[in-house]
N, C-alpha and C. Protein backbone atom coordinates (compact mmCIF):
# COMPACT_ATOMS: atom_id res chain seq x y z
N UNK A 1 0.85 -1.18 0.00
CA UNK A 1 0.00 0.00 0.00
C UNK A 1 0.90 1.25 0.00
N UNK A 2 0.70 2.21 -0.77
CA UNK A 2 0.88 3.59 -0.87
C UNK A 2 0.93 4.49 0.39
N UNK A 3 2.30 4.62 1.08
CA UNK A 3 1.85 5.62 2.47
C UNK A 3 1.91 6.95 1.72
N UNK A 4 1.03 7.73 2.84
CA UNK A 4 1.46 9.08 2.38
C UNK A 4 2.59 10.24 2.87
N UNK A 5 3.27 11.09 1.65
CA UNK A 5 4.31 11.95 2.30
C UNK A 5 3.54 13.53 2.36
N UNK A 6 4.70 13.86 2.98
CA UNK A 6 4.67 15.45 2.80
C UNK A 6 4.51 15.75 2.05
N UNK A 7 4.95 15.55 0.62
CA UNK A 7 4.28 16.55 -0.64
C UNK A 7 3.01 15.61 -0.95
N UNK A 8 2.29 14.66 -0.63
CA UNK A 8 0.89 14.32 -1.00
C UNK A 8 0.09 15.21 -0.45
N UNK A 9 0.59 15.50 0.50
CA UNK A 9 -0.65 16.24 1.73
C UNK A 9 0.02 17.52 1.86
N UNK A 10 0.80 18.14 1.08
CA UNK A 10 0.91 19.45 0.52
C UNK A 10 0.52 19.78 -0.50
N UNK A 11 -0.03 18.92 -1.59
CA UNK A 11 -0.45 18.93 -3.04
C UNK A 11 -1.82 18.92 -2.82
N UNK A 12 -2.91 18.35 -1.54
CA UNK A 12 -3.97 17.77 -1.55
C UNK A 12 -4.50 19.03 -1.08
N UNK A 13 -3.68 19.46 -0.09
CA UNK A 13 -4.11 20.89 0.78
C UNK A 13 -4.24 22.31 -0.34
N UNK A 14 -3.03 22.33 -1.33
CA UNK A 14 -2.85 23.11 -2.21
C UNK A 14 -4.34 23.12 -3.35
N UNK A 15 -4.83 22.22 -3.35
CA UNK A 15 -6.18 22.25 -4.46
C UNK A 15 -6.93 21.97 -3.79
N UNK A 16 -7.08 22.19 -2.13
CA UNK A 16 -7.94 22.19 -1.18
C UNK A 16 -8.18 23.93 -1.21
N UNK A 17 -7.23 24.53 -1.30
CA UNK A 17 -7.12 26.39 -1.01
C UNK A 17 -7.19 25.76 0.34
N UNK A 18 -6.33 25.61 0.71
CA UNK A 18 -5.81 25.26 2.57
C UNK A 18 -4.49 25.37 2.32
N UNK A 19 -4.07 26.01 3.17
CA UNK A 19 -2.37 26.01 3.66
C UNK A 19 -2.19 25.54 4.87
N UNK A 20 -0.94 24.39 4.98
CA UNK A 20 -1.02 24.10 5.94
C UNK A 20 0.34 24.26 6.93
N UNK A 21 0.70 24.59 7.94
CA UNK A 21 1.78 24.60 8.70
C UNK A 21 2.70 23.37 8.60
N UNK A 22 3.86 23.27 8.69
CA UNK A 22 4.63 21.98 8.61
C UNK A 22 4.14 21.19 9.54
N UNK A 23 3.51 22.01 10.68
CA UNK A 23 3.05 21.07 12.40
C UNK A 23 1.79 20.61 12.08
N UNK A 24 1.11 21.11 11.20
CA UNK A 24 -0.13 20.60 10.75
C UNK A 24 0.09 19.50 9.83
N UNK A 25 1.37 19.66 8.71
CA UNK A 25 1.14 18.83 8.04
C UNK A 25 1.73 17.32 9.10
N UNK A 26 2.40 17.58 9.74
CA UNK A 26 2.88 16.13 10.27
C UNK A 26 1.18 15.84 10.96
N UNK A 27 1.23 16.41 11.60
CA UNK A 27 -0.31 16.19 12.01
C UNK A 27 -1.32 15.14 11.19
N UNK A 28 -1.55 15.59 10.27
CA UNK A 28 -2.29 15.30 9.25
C UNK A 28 -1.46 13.32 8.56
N UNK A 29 -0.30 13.66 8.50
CA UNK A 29 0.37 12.14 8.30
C UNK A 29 0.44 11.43 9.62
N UNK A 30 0.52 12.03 10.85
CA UNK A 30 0.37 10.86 11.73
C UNK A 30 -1.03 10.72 11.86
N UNK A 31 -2.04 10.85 11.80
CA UNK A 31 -3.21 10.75 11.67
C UNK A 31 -3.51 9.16 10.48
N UNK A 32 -3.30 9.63 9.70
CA UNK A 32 -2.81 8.76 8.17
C UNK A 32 -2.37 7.46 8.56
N UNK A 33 -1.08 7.43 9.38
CA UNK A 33 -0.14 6.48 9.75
C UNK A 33 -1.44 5.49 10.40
N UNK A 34 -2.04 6.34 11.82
CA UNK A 34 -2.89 5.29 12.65
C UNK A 34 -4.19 4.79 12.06
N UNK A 35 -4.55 5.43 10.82
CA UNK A 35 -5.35 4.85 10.02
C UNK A 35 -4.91 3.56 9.13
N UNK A 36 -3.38 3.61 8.64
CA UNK A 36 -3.32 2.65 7.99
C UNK A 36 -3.31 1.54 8.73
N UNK A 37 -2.40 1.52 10.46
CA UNK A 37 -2.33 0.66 11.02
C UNK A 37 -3.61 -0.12 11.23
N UNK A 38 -4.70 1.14 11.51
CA UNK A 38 -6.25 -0.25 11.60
C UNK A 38 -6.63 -1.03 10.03
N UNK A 39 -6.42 -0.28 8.85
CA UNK A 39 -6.77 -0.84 7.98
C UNK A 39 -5.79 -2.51 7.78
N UNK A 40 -4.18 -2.21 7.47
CA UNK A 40 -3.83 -2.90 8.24
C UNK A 40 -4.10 -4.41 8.98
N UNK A 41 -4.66 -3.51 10.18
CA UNK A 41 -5.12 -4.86 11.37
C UNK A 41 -6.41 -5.76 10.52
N UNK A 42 -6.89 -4.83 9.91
CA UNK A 42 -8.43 -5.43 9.67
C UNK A 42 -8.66 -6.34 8.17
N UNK A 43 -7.19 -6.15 7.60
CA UNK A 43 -6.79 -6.72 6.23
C UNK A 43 -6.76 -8.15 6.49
N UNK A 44 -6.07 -8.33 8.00
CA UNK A 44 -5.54 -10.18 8.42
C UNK A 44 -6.35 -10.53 8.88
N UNK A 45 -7.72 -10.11 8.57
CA UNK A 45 -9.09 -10.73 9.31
C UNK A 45 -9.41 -12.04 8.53
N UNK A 46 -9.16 -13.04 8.44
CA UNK A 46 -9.42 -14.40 7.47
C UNK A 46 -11.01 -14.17 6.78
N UNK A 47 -11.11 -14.14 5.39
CA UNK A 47 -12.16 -14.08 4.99
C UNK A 47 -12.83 -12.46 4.31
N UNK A 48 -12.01 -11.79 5.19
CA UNK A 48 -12.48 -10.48 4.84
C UNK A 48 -12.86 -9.90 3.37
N UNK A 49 -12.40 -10.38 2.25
CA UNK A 49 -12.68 -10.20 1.04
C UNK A 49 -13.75 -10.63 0.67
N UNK A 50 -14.51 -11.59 1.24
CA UNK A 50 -15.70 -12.00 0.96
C UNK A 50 -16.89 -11.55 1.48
N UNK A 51 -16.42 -10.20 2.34
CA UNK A 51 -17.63 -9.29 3.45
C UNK A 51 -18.10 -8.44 2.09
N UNK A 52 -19.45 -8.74 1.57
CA UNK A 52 -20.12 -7.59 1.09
C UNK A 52 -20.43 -6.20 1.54
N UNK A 53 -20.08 -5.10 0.95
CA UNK A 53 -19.38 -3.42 1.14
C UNK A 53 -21.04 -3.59 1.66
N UNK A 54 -21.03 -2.30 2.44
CA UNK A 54 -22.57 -2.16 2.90
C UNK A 54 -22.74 -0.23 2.05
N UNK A 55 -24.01 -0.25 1.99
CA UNK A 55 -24.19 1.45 1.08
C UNK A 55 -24.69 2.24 1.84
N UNK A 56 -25.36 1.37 3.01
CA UNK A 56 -26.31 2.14 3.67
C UNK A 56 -26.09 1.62 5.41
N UNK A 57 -25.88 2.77 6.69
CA UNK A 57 -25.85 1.68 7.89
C UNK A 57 -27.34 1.01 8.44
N UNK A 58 -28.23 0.75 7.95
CA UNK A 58 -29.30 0.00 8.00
C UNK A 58 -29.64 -0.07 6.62
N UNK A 59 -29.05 -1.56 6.16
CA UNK A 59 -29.15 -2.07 4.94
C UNK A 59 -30.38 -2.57 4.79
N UNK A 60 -30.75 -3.45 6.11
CA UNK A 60 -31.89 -3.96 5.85
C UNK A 60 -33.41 -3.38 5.83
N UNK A 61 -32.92 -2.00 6.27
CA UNK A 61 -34.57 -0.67 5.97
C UNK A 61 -34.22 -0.46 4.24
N UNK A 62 -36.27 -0.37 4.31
CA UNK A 62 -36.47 0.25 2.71
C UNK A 62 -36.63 1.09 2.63
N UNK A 63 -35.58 1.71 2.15
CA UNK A 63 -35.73 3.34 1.74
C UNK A 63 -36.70 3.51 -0.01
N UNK A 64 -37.40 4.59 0.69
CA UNK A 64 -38.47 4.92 -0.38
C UNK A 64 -37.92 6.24 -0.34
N UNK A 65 -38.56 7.03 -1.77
CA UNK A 65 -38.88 8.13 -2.12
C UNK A 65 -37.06 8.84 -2.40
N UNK A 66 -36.53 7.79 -2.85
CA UNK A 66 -35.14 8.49 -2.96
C UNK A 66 -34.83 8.83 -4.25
N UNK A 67 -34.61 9.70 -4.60
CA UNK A 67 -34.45 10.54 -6.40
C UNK A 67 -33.56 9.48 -6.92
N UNK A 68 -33.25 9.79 -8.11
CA UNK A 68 -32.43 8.72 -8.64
C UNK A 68 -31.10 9.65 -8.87
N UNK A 69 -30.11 9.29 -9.22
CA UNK A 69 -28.86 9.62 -8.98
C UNK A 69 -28.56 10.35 -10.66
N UNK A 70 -28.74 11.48 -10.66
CA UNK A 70 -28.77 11.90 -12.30
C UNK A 70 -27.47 12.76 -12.51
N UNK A 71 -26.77 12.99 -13.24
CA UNK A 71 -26.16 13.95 -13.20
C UNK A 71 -26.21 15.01 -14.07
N UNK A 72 -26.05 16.56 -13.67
CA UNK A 72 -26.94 17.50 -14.05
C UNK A 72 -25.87 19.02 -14.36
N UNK A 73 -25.87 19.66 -14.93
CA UNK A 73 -24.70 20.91 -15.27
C UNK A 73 -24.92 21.85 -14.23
N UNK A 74 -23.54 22.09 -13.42
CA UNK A 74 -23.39 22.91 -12.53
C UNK A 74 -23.36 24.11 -12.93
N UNK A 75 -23.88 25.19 -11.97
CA UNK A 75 -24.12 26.22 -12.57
C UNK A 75 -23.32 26.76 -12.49
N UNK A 76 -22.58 28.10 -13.41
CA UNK A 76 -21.67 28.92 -13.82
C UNK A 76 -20.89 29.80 -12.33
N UNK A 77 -19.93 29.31 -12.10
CA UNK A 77 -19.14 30.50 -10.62
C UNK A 77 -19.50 31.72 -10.55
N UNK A 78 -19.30 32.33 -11.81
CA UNK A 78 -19.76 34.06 -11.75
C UNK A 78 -21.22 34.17 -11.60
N UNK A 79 -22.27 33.41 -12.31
CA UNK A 79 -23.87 33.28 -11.70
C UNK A 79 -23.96 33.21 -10.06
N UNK A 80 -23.42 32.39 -10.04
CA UNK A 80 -23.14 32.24 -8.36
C UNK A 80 -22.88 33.01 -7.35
N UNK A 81 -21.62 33.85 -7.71
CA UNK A 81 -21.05 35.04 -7.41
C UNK A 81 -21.94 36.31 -7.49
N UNK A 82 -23.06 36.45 -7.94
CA UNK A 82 -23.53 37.52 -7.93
C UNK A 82 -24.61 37.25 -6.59
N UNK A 83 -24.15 36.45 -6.06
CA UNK A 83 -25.10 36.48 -5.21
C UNK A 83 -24.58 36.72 -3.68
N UNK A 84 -23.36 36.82 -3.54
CA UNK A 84 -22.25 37.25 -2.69
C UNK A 84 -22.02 38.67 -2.86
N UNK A 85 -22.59 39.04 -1.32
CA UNK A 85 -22.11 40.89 -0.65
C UNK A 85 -20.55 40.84 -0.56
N UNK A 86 -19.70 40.18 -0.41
CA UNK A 86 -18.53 40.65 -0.19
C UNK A 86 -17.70 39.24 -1.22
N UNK A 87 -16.73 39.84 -1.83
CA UNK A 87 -16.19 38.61 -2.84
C UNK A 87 -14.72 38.98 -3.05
N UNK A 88 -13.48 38.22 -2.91
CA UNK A 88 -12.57 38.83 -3.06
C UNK A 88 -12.01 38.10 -5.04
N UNK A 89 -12.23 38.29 -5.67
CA UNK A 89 -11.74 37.54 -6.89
C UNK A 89 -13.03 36.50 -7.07
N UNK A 90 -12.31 35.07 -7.07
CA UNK A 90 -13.32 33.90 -6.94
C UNK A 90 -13.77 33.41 -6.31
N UNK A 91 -13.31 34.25 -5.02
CA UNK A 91 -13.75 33.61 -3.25
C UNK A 91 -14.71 34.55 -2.67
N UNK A 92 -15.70 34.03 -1.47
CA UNK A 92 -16.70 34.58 -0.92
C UNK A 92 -15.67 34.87 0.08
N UNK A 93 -15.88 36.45 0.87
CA UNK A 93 -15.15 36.73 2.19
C UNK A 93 -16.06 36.47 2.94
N UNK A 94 -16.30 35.72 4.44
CA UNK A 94 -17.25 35.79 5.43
C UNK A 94 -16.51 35.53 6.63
N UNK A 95 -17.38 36.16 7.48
CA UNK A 95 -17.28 36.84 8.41
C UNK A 95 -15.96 35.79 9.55
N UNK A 96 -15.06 35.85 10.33
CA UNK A 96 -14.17 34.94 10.56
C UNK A 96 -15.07 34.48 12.24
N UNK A 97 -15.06 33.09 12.56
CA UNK A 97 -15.65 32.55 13.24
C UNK A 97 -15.29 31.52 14.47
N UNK A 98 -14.09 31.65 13.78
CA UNK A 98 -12.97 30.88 14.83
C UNK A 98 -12.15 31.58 15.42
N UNK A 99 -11.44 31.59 16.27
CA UNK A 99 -10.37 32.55 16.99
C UNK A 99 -10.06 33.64 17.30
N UNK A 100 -9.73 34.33 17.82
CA UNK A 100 -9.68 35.54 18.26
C UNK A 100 -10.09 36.30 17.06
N UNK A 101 -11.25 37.89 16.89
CA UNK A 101 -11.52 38.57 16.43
C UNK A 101 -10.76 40.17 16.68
N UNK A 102 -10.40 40.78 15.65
CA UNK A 102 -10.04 41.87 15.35
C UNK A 102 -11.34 43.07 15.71
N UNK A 103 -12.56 43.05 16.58
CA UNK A 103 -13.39 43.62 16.55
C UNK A 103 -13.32 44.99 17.11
């Protein structure tokens, strides 16, 4: 299996529009690491290839009235954009919500 490095999860963040701190990015790979270890653990389960994927966590309820899965043309960024009070370029500015405020 494919681990991940520093430039995966600097490339992923980069076409995320996220920047991330070097302390974040280790962050983000040891995170990764203890994920692979359960996947991993759960690979040497005897049989495991033969567990049918589940789609839903109550497989066995009938879901009604669910649209069908169509795919449909997204609408234009600048249409979009006109609907944003404050816009810097291609980005919406809003209001900051986390951490200390400049108020």
């Amino acid at each position: 299996m494919t681990k991940f490095t520093k430039e995966m999860v600097d490339s992923y963040a980069a076409n995320l529009l996220i920047g991330l701190t070097d302390e974040e990015n280790k962050m983000v790979l040891d995170e990764f690491e203890v994920i692979d270890k359960d996947i991993d653990i759960i690979n040497t389960i005897n049989g495991i290839e033969n567990v049918k994927p589940m789609t839903h966590a109550l497989d066995d309820q009938v879901l009604e009235n669910l649209r069908e899965d169509e795919a449909s043309k997204s609408p234009e960024i600048d249409d979009l954009l006109l609907n944003a009070k404050q816009k810097i370029g291609r980005e919406i500015e809003v209001p900051k919500v986390v951490g200390e405020t400049n108020a």
